[in-house]
N, C-alpha and C. Protein backbone atom coordinates (compact mmCIF):
# COMPACT_ATOMS: atom_id res chain seq x y z
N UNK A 1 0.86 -1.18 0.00
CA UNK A 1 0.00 0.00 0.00
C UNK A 1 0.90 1.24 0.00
N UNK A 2 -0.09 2.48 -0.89
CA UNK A 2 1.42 3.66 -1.10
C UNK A 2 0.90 4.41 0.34
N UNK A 3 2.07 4.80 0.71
CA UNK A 3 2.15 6.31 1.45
C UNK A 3 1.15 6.92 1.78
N UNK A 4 0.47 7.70 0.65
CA UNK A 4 -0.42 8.62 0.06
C UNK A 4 -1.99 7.83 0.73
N UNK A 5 -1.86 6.60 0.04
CA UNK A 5 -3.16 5.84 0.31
C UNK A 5 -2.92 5.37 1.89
N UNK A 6 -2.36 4.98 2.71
CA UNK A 6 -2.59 5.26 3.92
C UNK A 6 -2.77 6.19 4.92
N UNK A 7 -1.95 7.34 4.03
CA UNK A 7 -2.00 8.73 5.15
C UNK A 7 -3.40 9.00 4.68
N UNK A 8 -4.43 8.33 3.49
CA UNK A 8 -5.62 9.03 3.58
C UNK A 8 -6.64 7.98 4.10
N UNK A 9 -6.25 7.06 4.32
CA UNK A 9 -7.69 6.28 5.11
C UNK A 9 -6.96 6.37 6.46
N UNK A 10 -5.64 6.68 7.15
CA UNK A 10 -5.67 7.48 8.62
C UNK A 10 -6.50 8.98 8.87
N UNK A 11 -6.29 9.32 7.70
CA UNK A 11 -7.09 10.45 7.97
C UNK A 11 -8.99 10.45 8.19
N UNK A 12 -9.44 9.51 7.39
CA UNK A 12 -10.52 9.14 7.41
C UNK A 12 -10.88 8.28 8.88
N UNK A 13 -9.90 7.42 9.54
CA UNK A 13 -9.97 7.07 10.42
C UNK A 13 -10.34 7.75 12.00
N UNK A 14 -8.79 9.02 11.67
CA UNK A 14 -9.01 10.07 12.87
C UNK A 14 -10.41 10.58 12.58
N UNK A 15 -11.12 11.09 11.73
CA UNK A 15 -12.16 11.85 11.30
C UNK A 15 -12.94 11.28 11.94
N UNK A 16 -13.56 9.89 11.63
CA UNK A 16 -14.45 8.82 12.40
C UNK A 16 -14.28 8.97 13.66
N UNK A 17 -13.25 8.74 14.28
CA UNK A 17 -12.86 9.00 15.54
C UNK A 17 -13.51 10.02 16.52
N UNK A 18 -13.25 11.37 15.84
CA UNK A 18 -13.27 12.27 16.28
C UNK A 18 -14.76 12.83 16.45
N UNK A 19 -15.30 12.62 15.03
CA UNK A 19 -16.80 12.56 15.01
C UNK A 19 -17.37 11.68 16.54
N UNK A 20 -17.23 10.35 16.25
CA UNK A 20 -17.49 9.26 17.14
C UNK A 20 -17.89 10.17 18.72
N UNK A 21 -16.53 10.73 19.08
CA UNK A 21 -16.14 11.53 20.28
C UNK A 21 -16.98 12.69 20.45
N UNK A 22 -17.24 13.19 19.12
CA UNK A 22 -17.83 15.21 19.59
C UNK A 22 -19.40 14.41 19.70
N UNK A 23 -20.30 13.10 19.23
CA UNK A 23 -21.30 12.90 19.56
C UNK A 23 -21.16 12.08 20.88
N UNK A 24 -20.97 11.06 21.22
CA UNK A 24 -21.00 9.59 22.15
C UNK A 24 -21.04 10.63 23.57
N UNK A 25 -19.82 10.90 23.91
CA UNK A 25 -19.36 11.75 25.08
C UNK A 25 -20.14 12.83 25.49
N UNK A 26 -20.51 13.63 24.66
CA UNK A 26 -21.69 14.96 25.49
C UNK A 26 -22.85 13.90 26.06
N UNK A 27 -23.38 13.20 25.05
CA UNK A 27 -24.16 12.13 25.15
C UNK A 27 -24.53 11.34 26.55
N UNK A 28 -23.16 10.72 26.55
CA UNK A 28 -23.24 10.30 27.78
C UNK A 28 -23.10 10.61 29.41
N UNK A 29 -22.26 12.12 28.81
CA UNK A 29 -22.21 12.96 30.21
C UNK A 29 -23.95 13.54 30.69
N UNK A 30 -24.75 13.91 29.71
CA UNK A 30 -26.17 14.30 29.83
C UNK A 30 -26.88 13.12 30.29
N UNK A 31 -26.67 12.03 29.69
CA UNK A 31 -27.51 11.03 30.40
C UNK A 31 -26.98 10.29 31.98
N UNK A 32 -25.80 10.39 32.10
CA UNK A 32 -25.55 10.49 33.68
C UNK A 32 -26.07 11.83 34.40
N UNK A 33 -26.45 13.04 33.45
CA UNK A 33 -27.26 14.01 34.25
C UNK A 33 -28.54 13.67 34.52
N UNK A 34 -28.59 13.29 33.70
CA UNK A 34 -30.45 13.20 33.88
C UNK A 34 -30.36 11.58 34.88
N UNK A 35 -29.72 11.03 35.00
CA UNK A 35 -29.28 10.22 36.13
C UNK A 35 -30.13 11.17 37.13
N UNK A 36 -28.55 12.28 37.50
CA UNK A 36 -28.51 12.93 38.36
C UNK A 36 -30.10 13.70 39.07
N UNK A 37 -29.94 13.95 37.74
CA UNK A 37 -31.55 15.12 38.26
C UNK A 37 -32.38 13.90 38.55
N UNK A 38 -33.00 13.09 38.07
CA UNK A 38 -33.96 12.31 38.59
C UNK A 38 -33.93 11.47 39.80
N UNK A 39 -32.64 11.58 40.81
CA UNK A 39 -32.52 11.54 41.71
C UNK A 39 -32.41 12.57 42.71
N UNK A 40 -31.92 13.63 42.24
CA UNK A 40 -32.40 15.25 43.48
C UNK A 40 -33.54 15.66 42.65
N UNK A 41 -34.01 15.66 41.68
CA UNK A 41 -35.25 16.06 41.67
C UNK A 41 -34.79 17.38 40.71
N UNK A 42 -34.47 17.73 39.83
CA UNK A 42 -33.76 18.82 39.06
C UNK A 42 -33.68 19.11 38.00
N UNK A 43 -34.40 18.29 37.26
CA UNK A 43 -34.64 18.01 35.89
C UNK A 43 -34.38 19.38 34.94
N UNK A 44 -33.54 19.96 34.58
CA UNK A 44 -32.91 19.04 33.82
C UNK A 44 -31.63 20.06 34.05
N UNK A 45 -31.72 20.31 34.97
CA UNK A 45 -30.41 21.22 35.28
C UNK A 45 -28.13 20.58 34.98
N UNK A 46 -28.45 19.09 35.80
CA UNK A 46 -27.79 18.52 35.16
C UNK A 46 -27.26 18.13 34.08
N UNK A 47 -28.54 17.93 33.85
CA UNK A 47 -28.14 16.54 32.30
C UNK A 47 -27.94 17.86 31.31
N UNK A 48 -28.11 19.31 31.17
CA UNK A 48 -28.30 19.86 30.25
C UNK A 48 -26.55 20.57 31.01
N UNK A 49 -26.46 21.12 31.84
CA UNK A 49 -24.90 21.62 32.44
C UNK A 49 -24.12 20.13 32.01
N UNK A 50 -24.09 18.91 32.11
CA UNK A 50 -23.04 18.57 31.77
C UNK A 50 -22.79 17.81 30.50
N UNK A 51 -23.75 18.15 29.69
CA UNK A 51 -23.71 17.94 28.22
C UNK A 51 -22.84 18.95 27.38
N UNK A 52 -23.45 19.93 28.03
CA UNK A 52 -23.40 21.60 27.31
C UNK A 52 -21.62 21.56 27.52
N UNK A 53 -21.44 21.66 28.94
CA UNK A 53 -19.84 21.44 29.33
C UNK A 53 -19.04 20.77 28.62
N UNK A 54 -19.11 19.50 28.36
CA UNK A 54 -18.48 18.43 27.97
C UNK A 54 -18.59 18.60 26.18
N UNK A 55 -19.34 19.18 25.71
CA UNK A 55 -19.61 19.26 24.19
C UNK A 55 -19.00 20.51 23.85
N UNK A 56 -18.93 21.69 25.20
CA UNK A 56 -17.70 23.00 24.60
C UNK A 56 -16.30 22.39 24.90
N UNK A 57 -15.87 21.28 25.93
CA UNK A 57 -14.55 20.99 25.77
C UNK A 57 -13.96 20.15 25.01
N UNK A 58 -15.61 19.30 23.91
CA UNK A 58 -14.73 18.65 22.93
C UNK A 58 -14.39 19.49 21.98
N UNK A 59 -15.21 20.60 21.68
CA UNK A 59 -15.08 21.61 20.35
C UNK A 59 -13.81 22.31 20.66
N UNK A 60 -13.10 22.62 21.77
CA UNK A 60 -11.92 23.06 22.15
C UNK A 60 -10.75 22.08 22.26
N UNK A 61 -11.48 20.91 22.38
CA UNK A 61 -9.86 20.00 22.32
C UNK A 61 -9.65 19.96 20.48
N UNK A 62 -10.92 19.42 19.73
CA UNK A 62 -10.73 19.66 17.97
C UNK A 62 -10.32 20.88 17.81
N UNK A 63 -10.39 21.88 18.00
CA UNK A 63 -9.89 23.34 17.74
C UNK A 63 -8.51 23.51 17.85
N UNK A 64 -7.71 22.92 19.51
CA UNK A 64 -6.75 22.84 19.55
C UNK A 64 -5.64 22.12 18.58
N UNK A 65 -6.13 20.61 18.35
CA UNK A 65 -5.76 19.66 17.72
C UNK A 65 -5.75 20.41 16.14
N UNK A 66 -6.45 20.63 15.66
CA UNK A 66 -6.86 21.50 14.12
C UNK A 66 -5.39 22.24 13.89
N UNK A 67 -5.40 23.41 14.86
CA UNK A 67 -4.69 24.48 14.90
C UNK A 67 -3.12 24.34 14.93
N UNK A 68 -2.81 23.29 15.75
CA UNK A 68 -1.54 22.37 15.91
C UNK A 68 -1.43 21.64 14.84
N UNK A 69 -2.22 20.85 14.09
CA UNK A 69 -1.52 19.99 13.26
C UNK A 69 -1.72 20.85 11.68
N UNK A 70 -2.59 22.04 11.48
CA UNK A 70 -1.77 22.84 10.68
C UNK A 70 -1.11 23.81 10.63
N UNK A 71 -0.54 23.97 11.89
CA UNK A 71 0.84 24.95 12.42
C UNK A 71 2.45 23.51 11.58
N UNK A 72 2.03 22.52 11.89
CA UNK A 72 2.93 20.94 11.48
C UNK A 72 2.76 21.64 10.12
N UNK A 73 1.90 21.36 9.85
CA UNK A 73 1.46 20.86 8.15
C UNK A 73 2.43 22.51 7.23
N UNK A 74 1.67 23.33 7.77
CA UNK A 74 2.89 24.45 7.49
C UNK A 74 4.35 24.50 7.87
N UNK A 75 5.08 24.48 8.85
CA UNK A 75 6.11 23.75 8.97
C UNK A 75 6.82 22.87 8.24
N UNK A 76 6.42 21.97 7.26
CA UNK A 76 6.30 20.92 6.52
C UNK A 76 6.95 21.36 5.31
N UNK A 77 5.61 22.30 4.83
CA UNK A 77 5.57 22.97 3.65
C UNK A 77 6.67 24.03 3.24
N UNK A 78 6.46 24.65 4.59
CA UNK A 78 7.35 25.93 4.27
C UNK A 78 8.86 25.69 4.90
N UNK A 79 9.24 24.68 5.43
CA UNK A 79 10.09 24.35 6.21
C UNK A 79 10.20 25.38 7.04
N UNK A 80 11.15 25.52 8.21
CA UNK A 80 11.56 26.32 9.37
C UNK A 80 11.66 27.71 8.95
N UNK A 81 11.51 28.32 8.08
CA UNK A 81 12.05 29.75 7.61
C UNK A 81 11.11 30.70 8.41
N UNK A 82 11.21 31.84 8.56
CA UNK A 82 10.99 33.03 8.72
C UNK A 82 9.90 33.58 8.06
N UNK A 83 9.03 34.05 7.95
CA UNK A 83 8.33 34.99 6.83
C UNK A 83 8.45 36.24 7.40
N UNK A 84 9.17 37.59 6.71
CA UNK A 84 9.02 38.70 7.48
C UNK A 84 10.28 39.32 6.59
């Protein structure tokens, strides 16, 4: 298998991945809320705070990750030089 054709079904892989992650995880942090609330009685204060939470720190970990690997990808391209 070439190069090319694996660095693109890894890429398709991370993608899946990542998708997988920004849905499953808010997901499941809300439904341990609503756990929560239906045991103090709170509906839906939980399940909606730790969905909401957990779904802005996946959009910030992809943001991070994004931003870093095309800070690389430039690096790459342009090698180490200067622009200025």
């Amino acid at each position: 298998m070439s190069s090319d054709r694996r660095d693109l079904y890894n890429g398709f892989g991370d993608t899946y991945s990542r998708t997988f992650e920004i849905v499953v995880t808010p997901t499941i942090f809300g439904l341990l809320g609503w756990f929560v609330d239906s045991r103090v009685g709170t509906f839906p204060v939980f399940a909606l705070t730790l969905g909401i939470l957990v779904f802005a720190y996946e959009m910030w970990k992809l943001s991070r990750f994004y931003l870093e690997r095309s800070a690389e990808e430039d690096r790459k391209i342009l090698g180490n030089r200067a622009d200025g």
